[in-house]
Protein backbone atom coordinates (compact mmCIF):
# COMPACT_ATOMS: atom_id res chain seq x y z
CA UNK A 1 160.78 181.13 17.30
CA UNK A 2 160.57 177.48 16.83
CA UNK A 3 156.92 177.00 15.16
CA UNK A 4 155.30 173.99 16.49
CA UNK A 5 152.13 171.47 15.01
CA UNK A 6 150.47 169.37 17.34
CA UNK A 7 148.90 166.28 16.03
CA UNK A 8 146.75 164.45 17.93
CA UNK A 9 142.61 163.31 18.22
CA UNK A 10 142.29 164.15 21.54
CA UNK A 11 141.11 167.78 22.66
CA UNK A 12 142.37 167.58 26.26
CA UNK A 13 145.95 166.63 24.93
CA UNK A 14 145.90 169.00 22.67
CA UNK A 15 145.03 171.44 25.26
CA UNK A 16 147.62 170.31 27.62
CA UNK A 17 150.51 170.35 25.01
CA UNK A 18 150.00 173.34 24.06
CA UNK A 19 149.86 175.01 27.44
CA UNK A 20 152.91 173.12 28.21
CA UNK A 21 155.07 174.22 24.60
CA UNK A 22 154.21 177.68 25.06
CA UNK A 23 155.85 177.97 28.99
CA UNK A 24 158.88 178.34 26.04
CA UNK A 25 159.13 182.06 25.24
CA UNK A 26 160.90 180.32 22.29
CA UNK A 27 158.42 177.99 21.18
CA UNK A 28 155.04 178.49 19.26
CA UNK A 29 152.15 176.57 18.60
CA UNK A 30 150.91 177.45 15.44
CA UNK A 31 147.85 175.12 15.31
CA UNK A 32 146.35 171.90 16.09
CA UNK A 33 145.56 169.26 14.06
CA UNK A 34 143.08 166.38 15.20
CA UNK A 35 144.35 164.15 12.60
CA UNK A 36 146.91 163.11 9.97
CA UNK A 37 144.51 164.65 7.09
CA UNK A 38 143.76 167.85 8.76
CA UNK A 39 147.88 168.39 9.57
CA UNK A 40 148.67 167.87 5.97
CA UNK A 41 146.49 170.58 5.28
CA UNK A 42 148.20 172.70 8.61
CA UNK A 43 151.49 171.81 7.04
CA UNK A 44 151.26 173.13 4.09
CA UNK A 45 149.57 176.38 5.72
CA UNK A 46 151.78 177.27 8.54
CA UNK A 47 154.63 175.27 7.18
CA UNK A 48 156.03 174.08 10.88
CA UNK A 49 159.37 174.00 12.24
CA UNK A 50 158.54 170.56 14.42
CA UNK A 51 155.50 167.99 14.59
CA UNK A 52 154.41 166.52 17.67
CA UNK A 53 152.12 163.55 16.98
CA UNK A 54 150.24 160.65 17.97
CA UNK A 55 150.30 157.14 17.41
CA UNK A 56 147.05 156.08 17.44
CA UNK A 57 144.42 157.83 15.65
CA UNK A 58 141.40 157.45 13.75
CA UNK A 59 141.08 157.33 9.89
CA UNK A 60 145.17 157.25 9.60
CA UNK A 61 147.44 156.33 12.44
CA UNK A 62 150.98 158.06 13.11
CA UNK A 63 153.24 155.41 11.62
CA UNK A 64 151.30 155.99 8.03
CA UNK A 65 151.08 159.38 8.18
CA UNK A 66 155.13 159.69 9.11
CA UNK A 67 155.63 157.52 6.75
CA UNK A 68 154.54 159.32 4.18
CA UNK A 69 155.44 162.72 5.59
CA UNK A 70 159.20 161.58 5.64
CA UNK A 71 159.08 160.67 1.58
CA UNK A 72 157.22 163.63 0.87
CA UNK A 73 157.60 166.28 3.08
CA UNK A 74 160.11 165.29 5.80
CA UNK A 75 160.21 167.78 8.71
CA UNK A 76 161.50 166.87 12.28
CA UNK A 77 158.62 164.99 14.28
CA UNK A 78 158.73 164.59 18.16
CA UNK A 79 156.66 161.04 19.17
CA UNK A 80 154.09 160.46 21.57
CA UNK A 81 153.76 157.54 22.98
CA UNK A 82 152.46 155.52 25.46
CA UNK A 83 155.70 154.30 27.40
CA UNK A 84 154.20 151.05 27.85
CA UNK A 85 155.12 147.25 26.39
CA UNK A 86 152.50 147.39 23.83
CA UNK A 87 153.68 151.26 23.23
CA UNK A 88 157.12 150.72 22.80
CA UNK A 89 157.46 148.61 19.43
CA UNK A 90 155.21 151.25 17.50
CA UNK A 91 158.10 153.98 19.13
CA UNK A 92 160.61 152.56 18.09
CA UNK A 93 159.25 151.97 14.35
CA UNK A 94 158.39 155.45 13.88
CA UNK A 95 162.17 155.81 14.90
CA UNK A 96 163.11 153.71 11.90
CA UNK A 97 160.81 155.64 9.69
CA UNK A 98 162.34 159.02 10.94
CA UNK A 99 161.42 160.14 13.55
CA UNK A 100 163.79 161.90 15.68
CA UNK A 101 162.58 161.37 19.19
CA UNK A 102 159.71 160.14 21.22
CA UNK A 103 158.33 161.56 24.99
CA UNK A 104 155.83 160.11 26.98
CA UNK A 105 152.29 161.28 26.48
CA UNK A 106 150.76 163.78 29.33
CA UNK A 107 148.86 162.34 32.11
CA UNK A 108 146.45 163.27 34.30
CA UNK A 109 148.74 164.48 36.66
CA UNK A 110 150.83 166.33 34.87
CA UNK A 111 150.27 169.24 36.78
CA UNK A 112 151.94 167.80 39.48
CA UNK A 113 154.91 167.58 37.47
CA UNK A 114 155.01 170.41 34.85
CA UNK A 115 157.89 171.83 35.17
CA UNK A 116 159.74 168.85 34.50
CA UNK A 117 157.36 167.66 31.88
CA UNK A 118 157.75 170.56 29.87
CA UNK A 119 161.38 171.32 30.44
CA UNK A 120 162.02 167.91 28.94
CA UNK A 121 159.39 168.48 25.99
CA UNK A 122 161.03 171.83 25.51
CA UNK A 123 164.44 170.49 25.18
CA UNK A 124 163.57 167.73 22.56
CA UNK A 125 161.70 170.33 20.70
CA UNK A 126 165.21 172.21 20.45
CA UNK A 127 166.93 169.53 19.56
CA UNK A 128 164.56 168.31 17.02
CA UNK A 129 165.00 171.96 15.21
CA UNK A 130 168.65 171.35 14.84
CA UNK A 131 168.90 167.43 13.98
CA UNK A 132 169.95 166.52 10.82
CA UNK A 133 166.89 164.96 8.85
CA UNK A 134 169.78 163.24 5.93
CA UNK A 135 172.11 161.61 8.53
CA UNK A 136 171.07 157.96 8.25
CA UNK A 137 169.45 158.03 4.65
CA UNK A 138 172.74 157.58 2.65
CA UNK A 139 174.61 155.38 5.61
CA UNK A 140 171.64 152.75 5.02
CA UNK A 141 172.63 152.03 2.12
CA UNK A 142 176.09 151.75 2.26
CA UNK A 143 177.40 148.16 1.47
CA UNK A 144 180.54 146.72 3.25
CA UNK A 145 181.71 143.60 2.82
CA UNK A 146 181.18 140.87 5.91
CA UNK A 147 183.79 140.25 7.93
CA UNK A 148 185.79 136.80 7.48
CA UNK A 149 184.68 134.20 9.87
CA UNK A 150 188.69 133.53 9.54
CA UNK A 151 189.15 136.51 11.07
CA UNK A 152 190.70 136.36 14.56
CA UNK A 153 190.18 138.88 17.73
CA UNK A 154 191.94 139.31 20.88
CA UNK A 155 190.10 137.03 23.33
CA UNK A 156 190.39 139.79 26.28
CA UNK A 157 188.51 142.39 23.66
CA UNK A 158 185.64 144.23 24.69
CA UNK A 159 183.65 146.80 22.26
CA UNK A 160 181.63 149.89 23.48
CA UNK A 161 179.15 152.31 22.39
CA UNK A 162 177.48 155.07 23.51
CA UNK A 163 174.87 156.82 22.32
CA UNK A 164 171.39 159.46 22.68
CA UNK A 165 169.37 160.87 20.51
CA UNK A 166 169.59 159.16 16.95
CA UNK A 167 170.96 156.25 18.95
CA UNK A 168 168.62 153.66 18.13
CA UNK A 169 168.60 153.59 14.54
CA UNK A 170 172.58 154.27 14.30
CA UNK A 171 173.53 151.68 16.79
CA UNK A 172 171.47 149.07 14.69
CA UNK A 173 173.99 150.26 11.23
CA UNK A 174 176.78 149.20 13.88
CA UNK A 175 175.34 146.09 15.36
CA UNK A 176 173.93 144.48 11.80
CA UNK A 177 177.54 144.83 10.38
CA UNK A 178 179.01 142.56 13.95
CA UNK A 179 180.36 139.12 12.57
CA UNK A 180 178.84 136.46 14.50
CA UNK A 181 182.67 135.70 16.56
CA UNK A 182 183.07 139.40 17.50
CA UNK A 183 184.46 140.62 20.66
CA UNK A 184 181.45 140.93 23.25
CA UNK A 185 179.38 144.73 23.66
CA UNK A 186 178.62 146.82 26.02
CA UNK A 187 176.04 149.63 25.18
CA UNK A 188 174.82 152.45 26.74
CA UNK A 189 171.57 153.93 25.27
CA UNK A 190 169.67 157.20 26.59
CA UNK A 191 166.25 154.90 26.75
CA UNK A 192 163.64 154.76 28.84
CA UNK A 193 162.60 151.47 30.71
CA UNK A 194 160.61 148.72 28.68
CA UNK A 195 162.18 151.01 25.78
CA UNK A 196 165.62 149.38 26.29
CA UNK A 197 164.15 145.97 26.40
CA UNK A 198 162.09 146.38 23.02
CA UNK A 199 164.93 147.56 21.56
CA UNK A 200 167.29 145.15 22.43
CA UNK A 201 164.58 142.09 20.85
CA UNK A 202 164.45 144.31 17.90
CA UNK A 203 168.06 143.89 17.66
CA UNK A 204 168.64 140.41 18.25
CA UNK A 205 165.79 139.70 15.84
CA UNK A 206 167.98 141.45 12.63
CA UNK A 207 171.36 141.14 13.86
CA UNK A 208 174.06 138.23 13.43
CA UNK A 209 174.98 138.94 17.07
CA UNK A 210 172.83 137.97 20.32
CA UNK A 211 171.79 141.25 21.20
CA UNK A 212 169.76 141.04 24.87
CA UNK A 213 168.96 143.80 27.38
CA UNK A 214 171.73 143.34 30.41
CA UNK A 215 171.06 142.03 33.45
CA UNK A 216 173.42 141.67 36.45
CA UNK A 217 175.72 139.12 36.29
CA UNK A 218 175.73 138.63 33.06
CA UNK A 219 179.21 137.49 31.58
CA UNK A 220 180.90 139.04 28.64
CA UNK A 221 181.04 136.49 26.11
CA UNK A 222 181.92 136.86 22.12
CA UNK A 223 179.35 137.36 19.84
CA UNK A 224 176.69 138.70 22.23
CA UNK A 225 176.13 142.21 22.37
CA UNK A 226 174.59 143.92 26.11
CA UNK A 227 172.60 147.17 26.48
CA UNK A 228 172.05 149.06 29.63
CA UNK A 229 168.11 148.46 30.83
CA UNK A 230 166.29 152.32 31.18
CA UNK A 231 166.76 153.69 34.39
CA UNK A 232 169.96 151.37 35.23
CA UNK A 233 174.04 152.19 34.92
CA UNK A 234 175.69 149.45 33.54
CA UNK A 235 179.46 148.61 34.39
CA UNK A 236 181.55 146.08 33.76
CA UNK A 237 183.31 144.15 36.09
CA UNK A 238 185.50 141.29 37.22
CA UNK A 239 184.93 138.49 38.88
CA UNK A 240 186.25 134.89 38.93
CA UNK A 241 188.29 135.94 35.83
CA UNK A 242 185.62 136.48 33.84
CA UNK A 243 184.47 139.84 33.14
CA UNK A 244 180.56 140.28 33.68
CA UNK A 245 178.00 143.11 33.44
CA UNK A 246 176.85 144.94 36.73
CA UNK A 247 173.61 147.45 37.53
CA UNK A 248 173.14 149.60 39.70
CA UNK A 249 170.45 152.85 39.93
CA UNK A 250 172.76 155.36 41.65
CA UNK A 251 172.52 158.95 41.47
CA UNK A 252 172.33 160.17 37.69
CA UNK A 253 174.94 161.04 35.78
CA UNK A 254 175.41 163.69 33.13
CA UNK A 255 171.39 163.68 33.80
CA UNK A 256 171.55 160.55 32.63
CA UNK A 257 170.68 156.49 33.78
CA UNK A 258 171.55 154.71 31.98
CA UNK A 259 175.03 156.88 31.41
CA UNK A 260 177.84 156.72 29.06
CA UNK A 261 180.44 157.82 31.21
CA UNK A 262 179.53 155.43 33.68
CA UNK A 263 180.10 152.22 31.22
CA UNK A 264 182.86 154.03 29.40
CA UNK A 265 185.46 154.59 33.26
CA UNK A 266 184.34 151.15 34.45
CA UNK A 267 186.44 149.49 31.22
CA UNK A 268 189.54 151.39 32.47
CA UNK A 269 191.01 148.87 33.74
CA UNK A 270 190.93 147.10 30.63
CA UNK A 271 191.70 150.08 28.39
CA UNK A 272 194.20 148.14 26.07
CA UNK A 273 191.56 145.72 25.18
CA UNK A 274 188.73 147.87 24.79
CA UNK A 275 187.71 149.76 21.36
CA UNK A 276 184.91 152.22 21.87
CA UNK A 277 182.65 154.53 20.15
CA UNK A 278 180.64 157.76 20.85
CA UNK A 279 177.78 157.89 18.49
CA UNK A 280 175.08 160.71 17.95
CA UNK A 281 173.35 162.56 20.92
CA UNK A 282 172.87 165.80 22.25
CA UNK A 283 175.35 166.93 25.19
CA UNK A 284 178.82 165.35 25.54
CA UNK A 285 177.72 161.98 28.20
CA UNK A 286 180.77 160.02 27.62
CA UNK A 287 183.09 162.40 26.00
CA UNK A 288 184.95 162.78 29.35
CA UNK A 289 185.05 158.68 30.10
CA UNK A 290 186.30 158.56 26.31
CA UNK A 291 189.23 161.15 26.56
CA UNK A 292 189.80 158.84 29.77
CA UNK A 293 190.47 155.65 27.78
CA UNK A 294 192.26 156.90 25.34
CA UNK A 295 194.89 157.77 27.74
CA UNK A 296 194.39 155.02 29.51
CA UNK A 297 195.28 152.97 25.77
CA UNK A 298 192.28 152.00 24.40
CA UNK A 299 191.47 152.57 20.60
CA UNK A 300 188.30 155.38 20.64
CA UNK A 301 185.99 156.51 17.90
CA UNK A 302 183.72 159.63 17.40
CA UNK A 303 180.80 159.33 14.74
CA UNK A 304 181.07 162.21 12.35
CA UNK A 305 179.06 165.11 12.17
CA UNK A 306 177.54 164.70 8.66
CA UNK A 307 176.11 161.37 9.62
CA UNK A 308 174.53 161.95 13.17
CA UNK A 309 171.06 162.88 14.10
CA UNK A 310 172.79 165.12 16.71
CA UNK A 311 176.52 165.78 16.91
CA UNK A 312 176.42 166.86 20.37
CA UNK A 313 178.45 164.20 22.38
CA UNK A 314 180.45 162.53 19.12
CA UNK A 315 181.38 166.65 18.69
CA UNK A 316 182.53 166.99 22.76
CA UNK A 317 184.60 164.20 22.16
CA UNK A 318 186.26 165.76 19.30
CA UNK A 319 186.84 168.96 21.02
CA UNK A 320 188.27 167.76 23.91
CA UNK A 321 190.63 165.12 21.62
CA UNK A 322 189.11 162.04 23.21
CA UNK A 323 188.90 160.42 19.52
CA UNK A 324 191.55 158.83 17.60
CA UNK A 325 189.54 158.86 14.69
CA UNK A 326 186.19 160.63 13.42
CA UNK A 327 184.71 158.44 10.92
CA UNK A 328 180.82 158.05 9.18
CA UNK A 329 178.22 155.73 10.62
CA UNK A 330 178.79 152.66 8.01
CA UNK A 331 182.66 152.82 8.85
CA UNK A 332 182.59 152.51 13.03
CA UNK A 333 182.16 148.76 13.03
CA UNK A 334 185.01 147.83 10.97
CA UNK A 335 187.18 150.36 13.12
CA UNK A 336 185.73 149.33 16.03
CA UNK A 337 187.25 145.61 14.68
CA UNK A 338 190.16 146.02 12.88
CA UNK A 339 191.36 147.81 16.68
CA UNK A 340 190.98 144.65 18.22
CA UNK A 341 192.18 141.98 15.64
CA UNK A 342 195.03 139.51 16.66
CA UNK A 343 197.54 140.57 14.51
């Protein structure tokens, strides 16, 4: 049984989560804590497998009290937030601090969609169990050394990632290391909408690199780096000559929209130019697409297990031989590179 602590000032939510964790004949609440100072006093008593908690709350908010949690006691912690503009920032902080994943909070009318409210809950409550707490802590602080502006790239290069849960925090290791002349980037995130934009500000606000949230007809230039807006598939095409970015909200694939696989077969005709990378998540999106480019020529990458959140699709691509190369977090940039350098 996974042993579950809800954390969160509201009765009614605390109500509804639980009836909603406990549809899992494999998941058990074992209390309910109205705030951060009554959970560290839960903790300690029932000694959790998985936290669910809240952002805002009185006398301590979330982000302090995971803060603290992850240098004293870290434990895997499942977010909720309000998937709103003013909710997203907060999200994706307590993703920095540690947190492994966030899901939306439960509405009024959740009854109306239970089933797939708590079939999603479930699932990141699985996954949470199993994610690796350590993966990021030592990559951090691994120190490379910039790459040359003298270096030179192959001006028909394109770089892509892919990535789920873990993906925000390991895709900004990759994108602070870009040189400011890199080959463009193509990203696709498992992110919600607003999410994807928030995250993509964050990014161009640290990084070297114009980072911006894609929108259609966007063209691939160097130095500027494009992720996939929540709820969209993003391809690359060509028109003109040029190569630009394309959306489109067709069916789902993998489960997923935005979805690896999607980005990953529309570089295919471009395979000798591309380099791409499969980076932590649970399932194996864009495994398949991967395995595809490599035989189609291009130069493919699989984060390694002992540095990912999740090794579920970086693992799928191993298995089914789609990566030339498994390699550590702080190492997939300058591979990602050094594929696509003139020589």
């Amino acid at each position: 049984m996974i042993k579950v602590l809800i954390v969160d000032d509201s009765p009614s939510l605390r109500a509804i989560l639980t009836k909603v964790l406990e549809l899992a004949q494999d998941i058990q609440v074992v209390g309910a804590a109205e705030d951060p100072y009554e959970a560290r006093e839960m903790i300690k008593k029932l000694n959790p497998d998985v936290l669910t908690l809240d952002i805002e709350m009185p006398r301590m908010n979330g982000l302090s009290f995971l803060k603290n949690l992850m240098r004293l006691r870290p434990m895997p912690v499942i977010m909720l937030s309000t998937l709103t503009q003013q909710g997203s920032p907060a999200t994706l902080e307590a993703l920095e601090l540690g947190a492994i994943d966030f899901i939306a909070k439960p509405t009024s009318n959740v009854a109306a969609q239970l089933h797939a409210y708590a079939e999603t809950l479930h699932q990141k409550i699985r996954i949470a169990r199993q994610a690796n707490l350590y993966a990021l802590r030592t990559e951090k602080d691994v120190q490379q050394a910039p790459v040359s502006q003298h270096t030179q790239f192959k001006t028909s290069a394109v770089l892509a990632l892919g990535a789920s849960t873990g993906g925000t925090e390991a895709l900004r290791e990759v994108l602070v290391r870009l040189p400011q002349h890199c080959p463009p980037v193509v990203i696709a995130q498992h992110i919600p909408p607003v999410f994807s934009t928030s995250f993509a500000q964050r990014m161009d606000r640290i990084c070297d690199v114009s980072v911006k949230e894609a929108e259609d007809g966007d063209v691939l230039m160097p130095g500027q780096v494009f992720i996939a807006p929540g709820d969209r598939h993003l391809k690359v095409v060509q028109k003109g000559g040029r190569l630009l970015c394309q959306l489109c909200q067709s069916e789902k694939v993998n489960r997923h929209r935005p979805s690896v696989d999607v980005l990953f077969d529309s570089l295919l005709p471009w395979a000798k130019q591309v380099s791409a990378a499969l980076l932590t998540g649970m399932g194996s999106d864009g495994a398949p697409a991967l395995l595809r480019l490599r035989e189609a020529g291009a130069k493919t990458l699989a984060q390694d297990e002992a540095t990912s959140v999740v090794w579920g699709m970086p693992r799928a691509a191993v298995e089914m031989q789609a990566a030339e190369k498994v390699v550590p977090l702080s190492k997939v940039t300058m591979e990602l590179l050094s594929a696509v350098k003139r020589p």
